[in-house]
Protein backbone atom coordinates (compact mmCIF):
# COMPACT_ATOMS: atom_id res chain seq x y z
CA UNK A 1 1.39 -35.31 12.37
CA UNK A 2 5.14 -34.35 12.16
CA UNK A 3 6.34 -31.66 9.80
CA UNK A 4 9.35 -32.97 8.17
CA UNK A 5 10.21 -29.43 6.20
CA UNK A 6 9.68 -25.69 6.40
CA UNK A 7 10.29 -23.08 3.87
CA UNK A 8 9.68 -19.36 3.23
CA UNK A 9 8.26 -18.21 -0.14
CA UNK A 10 8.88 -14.35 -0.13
CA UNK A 11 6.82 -14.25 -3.64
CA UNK A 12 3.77 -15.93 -2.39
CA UNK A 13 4.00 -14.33 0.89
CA UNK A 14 3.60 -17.69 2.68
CA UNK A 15 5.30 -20.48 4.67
CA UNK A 16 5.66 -24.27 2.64
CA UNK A 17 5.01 -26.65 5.10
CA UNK A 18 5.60 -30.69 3.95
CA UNK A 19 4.16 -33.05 6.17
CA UNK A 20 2.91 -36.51 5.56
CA UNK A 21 3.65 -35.94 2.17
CA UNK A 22 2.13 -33.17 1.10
CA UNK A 23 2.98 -29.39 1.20
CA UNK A 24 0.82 -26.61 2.66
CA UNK A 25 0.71 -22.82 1.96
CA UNK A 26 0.40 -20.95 5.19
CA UNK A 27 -0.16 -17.20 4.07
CA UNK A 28 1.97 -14.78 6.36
CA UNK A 29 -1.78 -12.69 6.33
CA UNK A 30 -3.35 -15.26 8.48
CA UNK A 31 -0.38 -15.14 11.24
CA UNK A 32 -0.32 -13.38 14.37
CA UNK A 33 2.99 -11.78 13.78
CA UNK A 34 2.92 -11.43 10.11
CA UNK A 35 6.49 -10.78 7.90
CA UNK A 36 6.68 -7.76 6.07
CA UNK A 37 8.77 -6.54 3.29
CA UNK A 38 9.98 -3.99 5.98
CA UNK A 39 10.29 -6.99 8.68
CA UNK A 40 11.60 -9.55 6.93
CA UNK A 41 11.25 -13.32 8.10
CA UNK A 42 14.91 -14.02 9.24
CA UNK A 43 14.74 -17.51 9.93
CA UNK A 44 12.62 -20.35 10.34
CA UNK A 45 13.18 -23.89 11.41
CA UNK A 46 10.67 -27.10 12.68
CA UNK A 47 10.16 -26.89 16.62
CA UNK A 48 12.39 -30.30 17.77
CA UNK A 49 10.73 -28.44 21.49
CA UNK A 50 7.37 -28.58 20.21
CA UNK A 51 7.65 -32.16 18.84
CA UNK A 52 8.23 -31.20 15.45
CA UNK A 53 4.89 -30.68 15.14
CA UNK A 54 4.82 -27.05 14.88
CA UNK A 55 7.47 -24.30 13.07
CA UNK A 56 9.12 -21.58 14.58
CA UNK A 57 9.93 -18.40 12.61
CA UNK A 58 11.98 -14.88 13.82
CA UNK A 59 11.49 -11.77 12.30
CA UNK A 60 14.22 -8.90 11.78
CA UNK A 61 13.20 -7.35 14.21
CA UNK A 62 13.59 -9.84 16.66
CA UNK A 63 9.79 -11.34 16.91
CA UNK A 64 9.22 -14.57 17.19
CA UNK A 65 6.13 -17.45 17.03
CA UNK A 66 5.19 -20.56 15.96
CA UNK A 67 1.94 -22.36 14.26
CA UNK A 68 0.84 -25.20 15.38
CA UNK A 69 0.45 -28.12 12.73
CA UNK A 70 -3.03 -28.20 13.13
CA UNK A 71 -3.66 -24.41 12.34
CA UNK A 72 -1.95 -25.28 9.25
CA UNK A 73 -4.38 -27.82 8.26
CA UNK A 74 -7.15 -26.22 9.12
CA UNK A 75 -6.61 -23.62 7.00
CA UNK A 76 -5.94 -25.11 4.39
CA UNK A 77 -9.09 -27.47 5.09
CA UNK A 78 -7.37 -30.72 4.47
CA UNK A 79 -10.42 -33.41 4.44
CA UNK A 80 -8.54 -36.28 6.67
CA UNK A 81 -7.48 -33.44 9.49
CA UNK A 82 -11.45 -31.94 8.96
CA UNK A 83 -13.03 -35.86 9.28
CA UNK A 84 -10.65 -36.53 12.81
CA UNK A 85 -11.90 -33.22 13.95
CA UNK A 86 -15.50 -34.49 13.28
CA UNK A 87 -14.91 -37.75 14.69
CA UNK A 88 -12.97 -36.36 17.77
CA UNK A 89 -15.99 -34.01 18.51
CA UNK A 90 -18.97 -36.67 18.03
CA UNK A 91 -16.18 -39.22 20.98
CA UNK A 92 -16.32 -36.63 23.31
CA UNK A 93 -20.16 -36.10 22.90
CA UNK A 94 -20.76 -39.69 22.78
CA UNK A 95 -18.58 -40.56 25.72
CA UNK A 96 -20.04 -37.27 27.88
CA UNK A 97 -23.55 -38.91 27.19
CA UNK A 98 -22.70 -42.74 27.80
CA UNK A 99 -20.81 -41.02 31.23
CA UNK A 100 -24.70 -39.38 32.04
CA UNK A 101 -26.65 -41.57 30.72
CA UNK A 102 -29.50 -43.29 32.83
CA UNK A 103 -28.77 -46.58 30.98
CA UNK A 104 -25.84 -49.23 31.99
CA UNK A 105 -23.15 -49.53 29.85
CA UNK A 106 -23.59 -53.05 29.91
CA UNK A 107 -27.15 -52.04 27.96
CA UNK A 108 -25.60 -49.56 26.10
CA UNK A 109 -23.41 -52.60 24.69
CA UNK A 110 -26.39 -54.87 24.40
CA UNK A 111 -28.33 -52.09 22.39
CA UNK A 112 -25.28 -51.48 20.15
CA UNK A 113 -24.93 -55.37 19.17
CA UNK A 114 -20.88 -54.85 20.16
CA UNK A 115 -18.58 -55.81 22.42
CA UNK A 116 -17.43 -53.86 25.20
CA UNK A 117 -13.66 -53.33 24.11
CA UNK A 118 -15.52 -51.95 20.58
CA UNK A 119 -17.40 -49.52 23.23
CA UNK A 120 -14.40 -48.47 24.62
CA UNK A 121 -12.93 -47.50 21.64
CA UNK A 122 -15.94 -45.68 20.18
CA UNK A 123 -15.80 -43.42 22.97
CA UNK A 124 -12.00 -43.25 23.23
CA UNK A 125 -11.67 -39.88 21.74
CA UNK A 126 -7.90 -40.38 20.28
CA UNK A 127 -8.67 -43.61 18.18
CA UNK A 128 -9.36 -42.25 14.98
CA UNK A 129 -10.16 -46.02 13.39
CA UNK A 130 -13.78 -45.80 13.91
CA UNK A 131 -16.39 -44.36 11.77
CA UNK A 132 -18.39 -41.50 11.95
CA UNK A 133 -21.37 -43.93 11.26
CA UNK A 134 -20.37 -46.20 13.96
CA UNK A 135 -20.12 -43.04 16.48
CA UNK A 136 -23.76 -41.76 15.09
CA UNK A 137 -25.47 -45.25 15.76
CA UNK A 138 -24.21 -44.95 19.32
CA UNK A 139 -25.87 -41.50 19.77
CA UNK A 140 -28.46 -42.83 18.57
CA UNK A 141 -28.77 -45.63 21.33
CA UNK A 142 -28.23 -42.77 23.71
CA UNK A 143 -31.07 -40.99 22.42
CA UNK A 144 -29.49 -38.39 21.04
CA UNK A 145 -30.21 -36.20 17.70
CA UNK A 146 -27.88 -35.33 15.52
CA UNK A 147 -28.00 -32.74 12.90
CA UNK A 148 -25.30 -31.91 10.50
CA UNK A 149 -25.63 -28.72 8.26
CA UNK A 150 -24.27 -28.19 5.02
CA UNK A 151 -23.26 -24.79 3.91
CA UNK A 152 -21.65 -23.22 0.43
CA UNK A 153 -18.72 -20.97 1.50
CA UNK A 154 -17.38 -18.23 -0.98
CA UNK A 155 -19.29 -16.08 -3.35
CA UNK A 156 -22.07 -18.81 -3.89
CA UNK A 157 -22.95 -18.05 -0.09
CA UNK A 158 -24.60 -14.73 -0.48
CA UNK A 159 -27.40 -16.96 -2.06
CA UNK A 160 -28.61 -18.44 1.76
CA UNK A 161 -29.05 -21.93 0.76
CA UNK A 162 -28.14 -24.30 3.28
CA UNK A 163 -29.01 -28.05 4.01
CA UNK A 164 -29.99 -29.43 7.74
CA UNK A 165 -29.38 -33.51 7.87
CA UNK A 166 -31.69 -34.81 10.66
CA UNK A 167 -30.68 -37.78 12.13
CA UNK A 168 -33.03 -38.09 14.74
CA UNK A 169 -35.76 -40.41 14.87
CA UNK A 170 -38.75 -39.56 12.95
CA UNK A 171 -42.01 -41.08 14.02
């Protein structure tokens, strides 16, 4: 994702990020080198080096760094970046397994009901077209359990509860 504009806001203490039509807050309190009132952000600018998909900002002082796009968005938990995340992690898995795996990929395919070009992209780890239902059926040929677990963040957390999602088989 490219950013297409950067902007300081000295009264929220944060960075305005647009990209792909939306704008993010990016708190100076969560940066590495963080602006101060004493150390004043001096400029900032998208990274053309970085392939505009990061910003670069200098401090008085002469300090300088940049944030990644993606450290953007996960703070700010944005559901499509959180979902390619997921889907990235369960590709890698899934191809690491099919790569181990005592059965052929030929069976694999066969067990699936797919073709092999639709294997290839489930365990293609930069196609983000699939689903994460698609991804957990093919774990699921590899014999694999899955469990996904559901927590409340913020105050409600104190409270414990929690949810664990088997997907394994239950016999």
């Amino acid at each position: 994702m490219k950013i297409r504009h950067v902007g300081v806001n000295n009264r929220k203490k944060a960075f305005e990020v647009s990209a792909a039509g939306q704008t993010y807050m990016m708190p100076f309190c969560v940066l590495d080198s963080q602006p101060t009132s004493a150390d004043k952000v001096a400029e900032v600018y998208v990274d053309p080096e970085l392939g505009n998909e990061a910003f670069t900002y200098k401090l008085q002082s002469g300090r300088e760094d940049s944030v990644h796009i993606d450290h953007v968005l996960d703070y700010n938990q944005d559901p499509t970046y959180l979902k390619d995340l997921i889907l990235f992690e369960l590709s890698v898995e899934a191809q690491d397994r099919a790569e181990g795996s005592a059965l052929s990929k030929r069976e694999i395919i066969r067990r699936l009901g797919t073709s092999a070009s639709q294997f290839y992209r489930l365990v293609d780890p930069t196609n983000y077209k699939k689903s994460i239902g698609q991804l957990l059926a093919l774990l699921q040929v590899l014999d694999c359990e899955v469990e996904l677990v559901v927590k409340q963040h913020g105050p409600a957390a104190t409270a414990g509860r929690r949810k664990r999602i088997s997907l394994a088989n239950k016999e």
